[in-house]
Each structure stands twice: as C-alpha cells, then as structure tokens.
Protein backbone atom coordinates (compact mmCIF):
# COMPACT_ATOMS: atom_id res chain seq x y z
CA UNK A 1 139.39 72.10 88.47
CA UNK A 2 136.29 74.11 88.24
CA UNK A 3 133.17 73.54 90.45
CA UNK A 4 131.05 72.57 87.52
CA UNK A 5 133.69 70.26 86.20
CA UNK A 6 132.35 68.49 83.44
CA UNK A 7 129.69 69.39 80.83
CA UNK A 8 127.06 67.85 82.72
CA UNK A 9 128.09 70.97 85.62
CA UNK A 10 127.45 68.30 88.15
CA UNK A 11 130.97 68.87 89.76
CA UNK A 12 133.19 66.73 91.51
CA UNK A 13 133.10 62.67 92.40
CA UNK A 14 132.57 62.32 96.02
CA UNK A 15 131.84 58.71 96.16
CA UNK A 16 132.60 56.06 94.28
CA UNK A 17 130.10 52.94 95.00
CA UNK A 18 130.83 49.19 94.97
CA UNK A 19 128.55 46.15 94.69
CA UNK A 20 129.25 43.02 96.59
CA UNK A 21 127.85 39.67 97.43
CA UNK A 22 128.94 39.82 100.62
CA UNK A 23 130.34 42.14 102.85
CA UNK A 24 132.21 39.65 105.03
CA UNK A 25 134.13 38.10 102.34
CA UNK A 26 134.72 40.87 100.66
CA UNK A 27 136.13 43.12 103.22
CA UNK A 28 139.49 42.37 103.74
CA UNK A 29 140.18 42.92 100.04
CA UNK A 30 138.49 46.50 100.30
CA UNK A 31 139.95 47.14 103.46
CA UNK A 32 143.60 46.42 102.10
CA UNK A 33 143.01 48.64 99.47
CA UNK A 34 141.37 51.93 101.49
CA UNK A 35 142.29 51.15 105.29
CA UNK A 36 139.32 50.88 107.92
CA UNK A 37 135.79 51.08 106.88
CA UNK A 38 132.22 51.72 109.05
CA UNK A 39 129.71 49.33 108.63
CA UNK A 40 125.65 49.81 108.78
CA UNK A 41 122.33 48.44 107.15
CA UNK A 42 119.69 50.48 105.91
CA UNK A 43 116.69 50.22 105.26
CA UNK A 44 115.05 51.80 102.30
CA UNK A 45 110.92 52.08 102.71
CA UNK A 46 108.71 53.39 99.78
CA UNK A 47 111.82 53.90 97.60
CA UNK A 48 110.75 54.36 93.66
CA UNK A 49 112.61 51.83 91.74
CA UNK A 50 111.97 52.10 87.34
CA UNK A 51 108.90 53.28 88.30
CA UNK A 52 107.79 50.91 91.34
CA UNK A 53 107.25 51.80 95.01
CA UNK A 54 109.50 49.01 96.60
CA UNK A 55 111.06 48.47 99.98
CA UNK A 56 114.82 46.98 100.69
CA UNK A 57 117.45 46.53 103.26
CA UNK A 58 120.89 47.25 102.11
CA UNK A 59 124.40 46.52 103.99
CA UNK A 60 126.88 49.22 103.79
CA UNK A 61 129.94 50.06 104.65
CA UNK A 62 131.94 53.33 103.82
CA UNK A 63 135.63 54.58 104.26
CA UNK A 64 136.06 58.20 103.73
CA UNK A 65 139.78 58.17 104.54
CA UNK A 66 140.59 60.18 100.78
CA UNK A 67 138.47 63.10 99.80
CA UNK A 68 136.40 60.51 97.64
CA UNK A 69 133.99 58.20 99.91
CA UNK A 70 134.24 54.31 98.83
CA UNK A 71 131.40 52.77 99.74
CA UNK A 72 130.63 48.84 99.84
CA UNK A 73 126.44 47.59 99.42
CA UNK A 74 125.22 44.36 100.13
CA UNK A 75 121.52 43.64 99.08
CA UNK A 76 120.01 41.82 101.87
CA UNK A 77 116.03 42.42 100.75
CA UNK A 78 114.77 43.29 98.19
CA UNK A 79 115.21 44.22 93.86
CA UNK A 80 117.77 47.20 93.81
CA UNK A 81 119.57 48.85 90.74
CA UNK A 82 122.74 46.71 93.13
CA UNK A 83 120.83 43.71 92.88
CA UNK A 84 120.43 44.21 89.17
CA UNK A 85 124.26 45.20 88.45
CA UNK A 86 125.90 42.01 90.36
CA UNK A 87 123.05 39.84 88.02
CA UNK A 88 124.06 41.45 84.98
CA UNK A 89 128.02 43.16 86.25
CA UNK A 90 128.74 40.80 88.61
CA UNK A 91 130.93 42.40 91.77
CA UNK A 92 132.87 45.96 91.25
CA UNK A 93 132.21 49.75 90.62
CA UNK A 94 128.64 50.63 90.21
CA UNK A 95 128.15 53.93 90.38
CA UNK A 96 129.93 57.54 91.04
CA UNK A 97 127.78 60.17 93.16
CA UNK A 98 127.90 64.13 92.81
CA UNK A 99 126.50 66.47 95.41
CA UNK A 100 123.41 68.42 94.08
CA UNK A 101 121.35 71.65 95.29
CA UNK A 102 117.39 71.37 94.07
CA UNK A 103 118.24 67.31 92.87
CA UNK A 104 114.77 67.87 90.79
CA UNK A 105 115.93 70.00 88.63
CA UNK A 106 119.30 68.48 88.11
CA UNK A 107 116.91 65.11 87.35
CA UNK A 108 115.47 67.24 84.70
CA UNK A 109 118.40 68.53 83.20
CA UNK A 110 120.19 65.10 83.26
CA UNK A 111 117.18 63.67 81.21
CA UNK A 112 116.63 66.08 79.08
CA UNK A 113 119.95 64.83 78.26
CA UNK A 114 119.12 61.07 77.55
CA UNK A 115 120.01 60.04 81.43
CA UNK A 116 117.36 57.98 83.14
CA UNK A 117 116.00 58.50 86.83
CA UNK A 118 115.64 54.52 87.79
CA UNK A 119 116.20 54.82 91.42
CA UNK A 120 114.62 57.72 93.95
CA UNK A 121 114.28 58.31 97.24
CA UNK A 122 113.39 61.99 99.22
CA UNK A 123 114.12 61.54 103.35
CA UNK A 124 113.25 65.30 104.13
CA UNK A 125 112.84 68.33 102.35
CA UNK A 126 116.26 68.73 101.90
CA UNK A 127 117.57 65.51 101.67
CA UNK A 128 117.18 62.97 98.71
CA UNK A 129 119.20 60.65 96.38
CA UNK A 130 118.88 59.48 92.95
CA UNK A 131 120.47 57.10 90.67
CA UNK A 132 121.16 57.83 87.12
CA UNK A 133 120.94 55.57 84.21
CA UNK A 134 123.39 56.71 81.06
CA UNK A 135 121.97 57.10 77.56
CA UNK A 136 125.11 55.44 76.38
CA UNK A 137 125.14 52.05 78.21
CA UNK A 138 128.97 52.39 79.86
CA UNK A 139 129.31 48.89 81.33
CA UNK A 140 126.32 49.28 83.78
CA UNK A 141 127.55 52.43 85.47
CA UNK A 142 125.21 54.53 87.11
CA UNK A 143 125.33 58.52 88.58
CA UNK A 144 123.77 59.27 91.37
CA UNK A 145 123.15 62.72 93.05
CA UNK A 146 123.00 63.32 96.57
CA UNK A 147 121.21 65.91 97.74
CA UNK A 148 121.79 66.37 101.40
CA UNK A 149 123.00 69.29 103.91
C-alpha cells in the first residue's frame, strides 16, 4: 500500500484508540485480546478543547506488540473529546491516529475538507497532536494526527 494511502494522503493507521471507564476493570479483557500493555497518566495543561483552553489528567495504557499501537484512556479530570464519546458512545474505539509532518497544514487541508479540529495540543516545536472531527458523523469516530519525531 502506498504511503499516502487513502485520499485524505494521511497514510497509514498507527494507533487505534479506546475509551474506557476504567482501566482496572477493563484490562484483562484488552489484555486477552493484545497481550501485555504499559500503563501511565498524563496530564494535559492548556490543551484547546472546541475552542476552550482546558486542563485534564488522562490514564493510559498502550500495547504496541503489532505494528498498530492500541491504546486504552481513562478520564480522570477533566471534559475531553473521551469524556464526551463514553457519554454519548459509551466504551470502545474512539479514534484512529496517522503520523503527520507540519500537523498545521494537514489541519488545514483536513478542514478544508469538512473535518473539524476539536482537540489540540503543541508540546515543542516539533511535537503536537490533534483530534479530528468527521464531516460525516461515523458513529463518533475521531482522526487524530500525531506529529512527533
């Protein structure tokens, strides 16, 4: 398959991301599934969330035993786009994440599209991640780009 796979060019899944309630209970299940996982919080300060500075603390855990990453999130603080899917999705897949170069322009080509930018945060200069909304509503399922070394 081509590097720009798709007609979005965006390239091939490298994660695939979960929402949970909790990681504890839900662990075995996921563990079963994809075999050991590594577990960390993080905390997200002066995040932009549909347009709002916000702060959260996130549980995660992530196996990257295939070539695509599964990761597991937990809210512990704070109103997330996770938060928001396991009101409106309840538990399950959430969102699939691509690897980007220059993640501002690939913002700007994905909503010049129709896509949405509802969830942003930049680390360092070359590090940053973004989550996608779709302009055709598919069951709460976000994108987001990773732009990291």
């Amino acid at each position: 398959m081509s590097e720009s796979a798709g007609k979005l060019g965006l390239g091939a899944v490298d994660q695939i991301g979960y929402v949970v309630h909790s990681l504890e209970k839900s662990m075995p299940a996921y563990e079963a599934l994809f075999g050991p996982f590594q577990v960390y919080d993080a905390v997200l300060e002066g995040a932009t969330y549909r347009g709002e500075q916000i702060d959260c603390k996130l549980r995660i855990a992530t196996n990257d035993v295939s070539p695509v990453e599964i990761e597991l999130i937990e809210v512990l603080e704070g109103e997330t786009p996770h938060s928001e899917h396991l009101r409106e999705h309840g538990e399950g897949p959430q969102h699939v994440r691509f690897r980007v170069d220059g993640i501002e322009d690939k913002i700007a080509e994905l909503e010049a599209t129709g896509y949405r930018n509802i969830f942003f945060k930049r680390f360092a200069p070359d590090t940053a991640f973004s989550y996608l909304e779709s302009p055709d509503d598919i069951g709460g399922s976000l994108i987001e780009l990773l732009e990291m070394p």
